[in-house]
Protein backbone atom coordinates (compact mmCIF):
# COMPACT_ATOMS: atom_id res chain seq x y z
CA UNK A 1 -3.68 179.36 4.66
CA UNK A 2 -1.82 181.50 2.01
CA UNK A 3 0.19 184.32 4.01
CA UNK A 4 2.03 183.99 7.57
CA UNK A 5 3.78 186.85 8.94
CA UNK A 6 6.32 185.50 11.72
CA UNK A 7 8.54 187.61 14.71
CA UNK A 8 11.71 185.60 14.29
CA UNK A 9 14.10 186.20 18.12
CA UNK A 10 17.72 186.65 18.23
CA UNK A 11 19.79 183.64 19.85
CA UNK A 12 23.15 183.25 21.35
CA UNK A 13 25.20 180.45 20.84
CA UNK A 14 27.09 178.56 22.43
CA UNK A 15 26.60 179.82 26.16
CA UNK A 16 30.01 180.52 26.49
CA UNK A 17 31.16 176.73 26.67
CA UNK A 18 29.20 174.92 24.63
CA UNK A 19 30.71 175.45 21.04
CA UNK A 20 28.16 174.25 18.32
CA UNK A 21 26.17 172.72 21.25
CA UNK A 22 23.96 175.58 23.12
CA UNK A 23 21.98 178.18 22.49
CA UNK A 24 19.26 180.40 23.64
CA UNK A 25 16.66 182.34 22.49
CA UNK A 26 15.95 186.04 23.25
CA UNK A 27 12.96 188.27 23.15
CA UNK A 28 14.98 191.64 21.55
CA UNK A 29 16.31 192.08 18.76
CA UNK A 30 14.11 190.27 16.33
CA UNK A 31 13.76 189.72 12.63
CA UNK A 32 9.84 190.40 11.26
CA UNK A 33 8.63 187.62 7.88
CA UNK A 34 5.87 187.24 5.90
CA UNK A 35 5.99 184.75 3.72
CA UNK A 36 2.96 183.81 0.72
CA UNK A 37 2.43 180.84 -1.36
CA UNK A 38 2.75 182.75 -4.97
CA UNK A 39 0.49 181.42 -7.91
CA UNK A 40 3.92 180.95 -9.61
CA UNK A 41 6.78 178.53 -9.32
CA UNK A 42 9.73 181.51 -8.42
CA UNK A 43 10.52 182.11 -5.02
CA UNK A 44 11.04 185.95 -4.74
CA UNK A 45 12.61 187.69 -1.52
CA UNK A 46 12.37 190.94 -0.84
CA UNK A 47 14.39 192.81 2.02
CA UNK A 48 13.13 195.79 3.76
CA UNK A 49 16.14 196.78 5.79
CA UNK A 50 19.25 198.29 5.28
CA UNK A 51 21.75 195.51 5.01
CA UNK A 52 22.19 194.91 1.39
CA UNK A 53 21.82 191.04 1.66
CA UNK A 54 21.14 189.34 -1.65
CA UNK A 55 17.87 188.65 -2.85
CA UNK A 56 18.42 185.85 -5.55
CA UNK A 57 16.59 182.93 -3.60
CA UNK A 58 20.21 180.70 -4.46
CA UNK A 59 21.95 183.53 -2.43
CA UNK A 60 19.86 184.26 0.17
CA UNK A 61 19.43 182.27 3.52
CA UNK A 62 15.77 182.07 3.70
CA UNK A 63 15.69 181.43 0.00
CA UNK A 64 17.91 178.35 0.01
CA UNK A 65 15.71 177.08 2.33
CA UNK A 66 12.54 177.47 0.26
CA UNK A 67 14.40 175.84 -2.52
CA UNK A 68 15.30 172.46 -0.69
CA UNK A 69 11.91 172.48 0.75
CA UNK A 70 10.57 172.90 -2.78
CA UNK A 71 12.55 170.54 -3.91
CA UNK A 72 12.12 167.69 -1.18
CA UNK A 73 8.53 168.06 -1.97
CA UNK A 74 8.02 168.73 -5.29
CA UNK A 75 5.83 171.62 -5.56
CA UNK A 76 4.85 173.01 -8.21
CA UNK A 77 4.16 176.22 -6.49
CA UNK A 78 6.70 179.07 -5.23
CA UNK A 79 6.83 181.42 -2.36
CA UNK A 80 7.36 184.96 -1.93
CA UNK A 81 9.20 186.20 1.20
CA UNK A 82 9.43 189.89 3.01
CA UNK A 83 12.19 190.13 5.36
CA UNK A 84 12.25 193.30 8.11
CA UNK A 85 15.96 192.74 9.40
CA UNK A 86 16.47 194.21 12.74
CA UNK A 87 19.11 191.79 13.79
CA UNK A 88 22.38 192.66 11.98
CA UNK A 89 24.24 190.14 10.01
CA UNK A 90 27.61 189.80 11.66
CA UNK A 91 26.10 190.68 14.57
CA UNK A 92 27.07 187.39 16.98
CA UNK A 93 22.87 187.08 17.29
CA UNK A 94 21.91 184.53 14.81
CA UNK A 95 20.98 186.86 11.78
CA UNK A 96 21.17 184.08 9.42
CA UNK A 97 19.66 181.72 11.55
CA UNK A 98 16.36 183.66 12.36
CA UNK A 99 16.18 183.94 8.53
CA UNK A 100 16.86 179.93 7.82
CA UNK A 101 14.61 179.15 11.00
CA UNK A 102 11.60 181.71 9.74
CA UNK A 103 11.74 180.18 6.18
CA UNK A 104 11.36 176.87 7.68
CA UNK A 105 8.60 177.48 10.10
CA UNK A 106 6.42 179.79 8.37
CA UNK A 107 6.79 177.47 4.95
CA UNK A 108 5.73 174.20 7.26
CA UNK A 109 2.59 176.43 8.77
CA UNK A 110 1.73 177.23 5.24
CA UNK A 111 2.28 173.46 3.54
CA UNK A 112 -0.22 171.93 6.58
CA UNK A 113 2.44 171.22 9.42
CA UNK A 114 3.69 168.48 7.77
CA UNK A 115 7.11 168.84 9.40
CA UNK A 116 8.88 167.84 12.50
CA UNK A 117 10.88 170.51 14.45
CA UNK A 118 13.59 168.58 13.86
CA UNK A 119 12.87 168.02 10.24
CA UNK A 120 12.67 172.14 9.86
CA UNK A 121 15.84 172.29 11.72
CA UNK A 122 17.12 169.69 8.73
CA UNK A 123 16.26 172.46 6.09
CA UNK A 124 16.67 175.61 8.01
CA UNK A 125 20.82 174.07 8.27
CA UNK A 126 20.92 174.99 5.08
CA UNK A 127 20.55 178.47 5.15
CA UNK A 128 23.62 178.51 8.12
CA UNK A 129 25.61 175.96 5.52
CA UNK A 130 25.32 179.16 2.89
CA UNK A 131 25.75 181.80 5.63
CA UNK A 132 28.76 180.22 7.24
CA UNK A 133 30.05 177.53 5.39
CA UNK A 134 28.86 174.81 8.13
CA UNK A 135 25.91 173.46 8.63
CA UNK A 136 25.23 174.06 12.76
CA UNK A 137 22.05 174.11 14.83
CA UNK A 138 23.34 175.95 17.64
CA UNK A 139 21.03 178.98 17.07
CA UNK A 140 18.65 177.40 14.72
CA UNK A 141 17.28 175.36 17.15
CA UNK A 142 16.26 177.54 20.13
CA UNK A 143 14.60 179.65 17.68
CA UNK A 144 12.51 176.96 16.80
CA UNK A 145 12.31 175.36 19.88
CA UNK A 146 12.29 178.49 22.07
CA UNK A 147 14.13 178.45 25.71
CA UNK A 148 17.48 176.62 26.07
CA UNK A 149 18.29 174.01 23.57
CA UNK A 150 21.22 171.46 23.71
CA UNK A 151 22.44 170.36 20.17
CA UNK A 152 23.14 166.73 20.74
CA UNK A 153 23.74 165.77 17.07
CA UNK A 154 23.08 166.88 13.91
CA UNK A 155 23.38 163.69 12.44
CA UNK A 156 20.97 162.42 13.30
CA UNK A 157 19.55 165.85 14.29
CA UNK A 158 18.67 165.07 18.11
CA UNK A 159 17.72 168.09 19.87
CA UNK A 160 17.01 168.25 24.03
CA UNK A 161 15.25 171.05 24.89
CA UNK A 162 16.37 172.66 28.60
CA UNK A 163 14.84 174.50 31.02
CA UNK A 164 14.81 178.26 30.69
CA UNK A 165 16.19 179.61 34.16
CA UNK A 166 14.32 183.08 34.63
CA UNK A 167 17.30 184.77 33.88
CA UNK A 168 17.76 188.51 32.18
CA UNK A 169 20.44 188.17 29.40
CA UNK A 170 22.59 191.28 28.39
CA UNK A 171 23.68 191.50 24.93
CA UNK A 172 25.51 194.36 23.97
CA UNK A 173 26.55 194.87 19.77
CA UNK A 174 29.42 197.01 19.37
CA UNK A 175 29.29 197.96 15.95
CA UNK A 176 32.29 195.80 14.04
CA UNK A 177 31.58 193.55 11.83
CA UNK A 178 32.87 189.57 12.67
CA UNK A 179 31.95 187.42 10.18
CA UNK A 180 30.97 183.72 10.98
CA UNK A 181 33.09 182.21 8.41
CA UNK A 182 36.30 183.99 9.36
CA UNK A 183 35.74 183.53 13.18
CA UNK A 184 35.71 179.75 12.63
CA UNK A 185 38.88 179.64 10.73
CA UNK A 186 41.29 180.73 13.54
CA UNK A 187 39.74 178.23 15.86
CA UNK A 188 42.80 176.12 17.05
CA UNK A 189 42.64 172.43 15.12
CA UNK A 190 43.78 170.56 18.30
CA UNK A 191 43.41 170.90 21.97
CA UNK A 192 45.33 169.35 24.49
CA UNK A 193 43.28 166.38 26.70
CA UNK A 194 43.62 168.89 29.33
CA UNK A 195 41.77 171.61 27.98
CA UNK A 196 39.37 169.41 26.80
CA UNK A 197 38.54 167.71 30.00
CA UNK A 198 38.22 171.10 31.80
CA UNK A 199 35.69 172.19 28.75
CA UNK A 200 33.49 168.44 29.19
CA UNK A 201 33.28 169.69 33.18
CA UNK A 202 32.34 172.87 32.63
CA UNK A 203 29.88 172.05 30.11
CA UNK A 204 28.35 169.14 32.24
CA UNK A 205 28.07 171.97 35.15
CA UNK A 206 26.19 174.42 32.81
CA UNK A 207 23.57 172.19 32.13
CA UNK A 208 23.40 171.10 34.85
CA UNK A 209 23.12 174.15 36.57
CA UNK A 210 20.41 175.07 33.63
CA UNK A 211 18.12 172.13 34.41
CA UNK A 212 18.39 172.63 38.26
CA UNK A 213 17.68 176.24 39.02
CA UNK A 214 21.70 176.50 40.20
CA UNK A 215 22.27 179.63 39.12
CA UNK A 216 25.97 179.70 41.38
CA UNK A 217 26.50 176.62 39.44
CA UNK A 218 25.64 178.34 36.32
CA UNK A 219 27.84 181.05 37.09
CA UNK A 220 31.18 178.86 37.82
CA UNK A 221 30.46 177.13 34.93
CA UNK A 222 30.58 179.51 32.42
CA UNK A 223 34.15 178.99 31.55
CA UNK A 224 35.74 178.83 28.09
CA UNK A 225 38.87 177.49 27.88
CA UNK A 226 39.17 176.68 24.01
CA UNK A 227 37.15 179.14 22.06
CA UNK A 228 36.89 182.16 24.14
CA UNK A 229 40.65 183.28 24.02
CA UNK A 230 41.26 182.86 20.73
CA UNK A 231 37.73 184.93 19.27
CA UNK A 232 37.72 187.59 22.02
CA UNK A 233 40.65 189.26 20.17
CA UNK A 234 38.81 190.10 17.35
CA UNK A 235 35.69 192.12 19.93
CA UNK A 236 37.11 195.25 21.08
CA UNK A 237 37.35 195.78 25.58
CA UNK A 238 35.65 192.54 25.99
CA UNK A 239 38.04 191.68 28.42
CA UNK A 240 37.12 195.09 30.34
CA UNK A 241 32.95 194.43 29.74
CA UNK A 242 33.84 190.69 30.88
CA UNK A 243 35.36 191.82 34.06
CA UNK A 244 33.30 194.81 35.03
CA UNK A 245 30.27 192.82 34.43
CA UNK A 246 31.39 190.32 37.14
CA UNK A 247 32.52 193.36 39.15
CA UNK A 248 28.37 195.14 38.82
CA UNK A 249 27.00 191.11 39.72
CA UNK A 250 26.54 189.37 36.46
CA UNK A 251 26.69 185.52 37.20
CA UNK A 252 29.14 185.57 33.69
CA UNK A 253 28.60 185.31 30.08
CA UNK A 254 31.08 185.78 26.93
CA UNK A 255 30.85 185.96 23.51
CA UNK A 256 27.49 186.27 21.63
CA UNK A 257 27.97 183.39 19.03
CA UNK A 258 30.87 184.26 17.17
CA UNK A 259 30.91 188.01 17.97
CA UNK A 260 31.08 190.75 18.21
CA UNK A 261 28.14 190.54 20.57
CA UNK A 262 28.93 189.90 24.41
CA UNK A 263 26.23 188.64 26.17
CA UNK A 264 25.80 188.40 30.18
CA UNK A 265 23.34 186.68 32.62
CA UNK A 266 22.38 188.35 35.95
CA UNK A 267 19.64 187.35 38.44
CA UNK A 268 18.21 191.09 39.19
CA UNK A 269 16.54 193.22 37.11
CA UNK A 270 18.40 196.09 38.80
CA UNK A 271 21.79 194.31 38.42
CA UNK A 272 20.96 194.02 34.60
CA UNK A 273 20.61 197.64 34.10
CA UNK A 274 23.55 198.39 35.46
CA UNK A 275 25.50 195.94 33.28
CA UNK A 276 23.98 197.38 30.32
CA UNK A 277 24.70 201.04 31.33
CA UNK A 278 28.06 199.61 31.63
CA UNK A 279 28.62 198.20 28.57
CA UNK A 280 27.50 200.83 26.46
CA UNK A 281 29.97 203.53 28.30
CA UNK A 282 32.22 201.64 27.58
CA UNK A 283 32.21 201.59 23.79
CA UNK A 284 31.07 205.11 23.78
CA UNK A 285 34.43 205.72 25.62
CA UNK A 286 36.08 204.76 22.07
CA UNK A 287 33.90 206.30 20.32
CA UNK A 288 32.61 202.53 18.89
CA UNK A 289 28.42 202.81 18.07
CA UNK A 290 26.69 200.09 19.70
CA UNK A 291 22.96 198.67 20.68
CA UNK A 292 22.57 196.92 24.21
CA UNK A 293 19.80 194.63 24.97
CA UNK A 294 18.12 193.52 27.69
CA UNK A 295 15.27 190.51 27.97
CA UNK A 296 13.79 187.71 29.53
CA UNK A 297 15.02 183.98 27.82
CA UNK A 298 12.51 183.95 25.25
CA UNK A 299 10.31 180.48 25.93
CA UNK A 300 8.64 180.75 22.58
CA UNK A 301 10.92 181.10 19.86
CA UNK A 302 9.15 181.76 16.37
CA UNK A 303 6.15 183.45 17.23
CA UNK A 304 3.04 184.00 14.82
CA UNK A 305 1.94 187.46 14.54
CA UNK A 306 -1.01 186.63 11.81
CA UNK A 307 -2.14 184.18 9.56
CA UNK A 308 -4.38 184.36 6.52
């Protein structure tokens, strides 16, 4: 096999909670790759959206990746990578990481699966080191594992995969920019015992919840006490799509990663088209552009659209 061309899915992080720890994967938006073994040593990206990301392979998410892997391995051949953004950078929705995770995945398929998911989470970390500054699995992971994953270390990387409650998730992207890097820096560097105690339950409950179908418990247990209130100043009327949300049925949600995406889960199909109508009159109240989205947990992750 020479050429893979890969549908890459949005995530969110964190699942409210679960800072650095959870994420999901999501069926819309999602990022399209192809990516070739080249006759030549160079590994070339080439963007077809609008974003303006770099295209230097040491610059580029996806690119770093190659590198390492090229690296690690020693081959004497390169790769040459297409990228059809539809997830925004900045977006809260793991643009980076569905570029980092696709790099990794499709470059495995092509070298003879000779990697472990957890060793292409190892190189797809870092594209998110270059993106972010850290290296975190939090979205990397779901898109490679699909479904619900729990980030129990990355070091050793030790990944449990959850179930995926049928669920509809909400994500609506008002259209400010948060960047990653700057989102993490006014993160408070201590919390009291107390907070963190009430964070351990709540997380604890979530998974709980997750792994048992408890979709009350999910709901009560999607409680933030640490990151939430410091980030949600930065997303414009979150508090008002948080609360009106609740008000239309959702069983809760938050903050998309590290914004400006706000994500919700309901039960109802019915209940989940109301949220979204909600959340998008509510940005177009103040005149703020934004895309709402509304899917299925995506099972899959990284899908293959063809292979040649």
């Amino acid at each position: 096999m020479k050429k893979i061309k890969l549908k890459v899915p949005a995530t969110v992080a964190n699942l409210v909670c679960g800072f650095d720890i959870l994420g999901m994967a999501v069926h819309e938006p999602y990022d399209e790759m192809e990516i070739t073994i080249s006759k030549g040593p160079e590994i070339t990206i080439q963007h077809e959206d609008p974003f303006g990301l770099p295209e230097k392979a040491s610059e580029n998410v996806a690119g770093i990746v190659l590198m390492k892997i090229k690296e690690h391995f020693q081959l004497t051949h390169g790769f040459e990578v297409i990228i059809r953004k539809h997830i925004k950078p900045g977006s809260g929705l793991g643009s980076s990481a569905a570029s980092a995770a696709g790099a990794a995945f499709g470059a495995n398929a092509l070298l003879g699966n000779i990697l472990s998911r957890e060793e292409m989470i190892h190189f797809a970390m870092f594209g998110e080191e270059l993106a972010s500054g850290v290296r975190h699995a939090d979205n990397i992971a779901p898109c490679i594992y699909g479904g619900i994953t729990l980030v129990k270390s990355t070091h050793p990387i030790d990944i449990i995969p959850l179930n995926a409650p049928d669920l509809f998730v909400i994500a609506v992207h008002p259209q400010v920019e948060v960047k990653t890097s700057d989102s993490r820096q006014i993160l408070k560097k201590n919390i009291s015992m107390k907070s963190a105690v009430e964070q351990w339950g709540n997380i604890a409950g979530l998974v709980a919840g997750i792994q048992k179908n408890d979709f009350a418990l999910i709901g009560r247990s999607l409680n933030d006490v640490i990151v939430e209130p410091v980030r949600s100043i930065l997303i414009p009327k979150f508090d008002e799509v948080k609360m009106k949300s609740l008000q239309i049925g959702a069983l809760g949600g938050g903050i998309s990663g590290s914004g400006p995406s706000v994500f919700m889960l309901a039960a109802e199909k019915e209940t989940a088209k109301k949220i979204a109508q909600m959340m998008k009159s509510v940005y177009d109240e103040i005149e703020v552009e934004s895309f709402v989205y509304v899917s299925k947990i995506n099972p899959a992750g990284i899908q293959v659209v063809e292979e040649s």
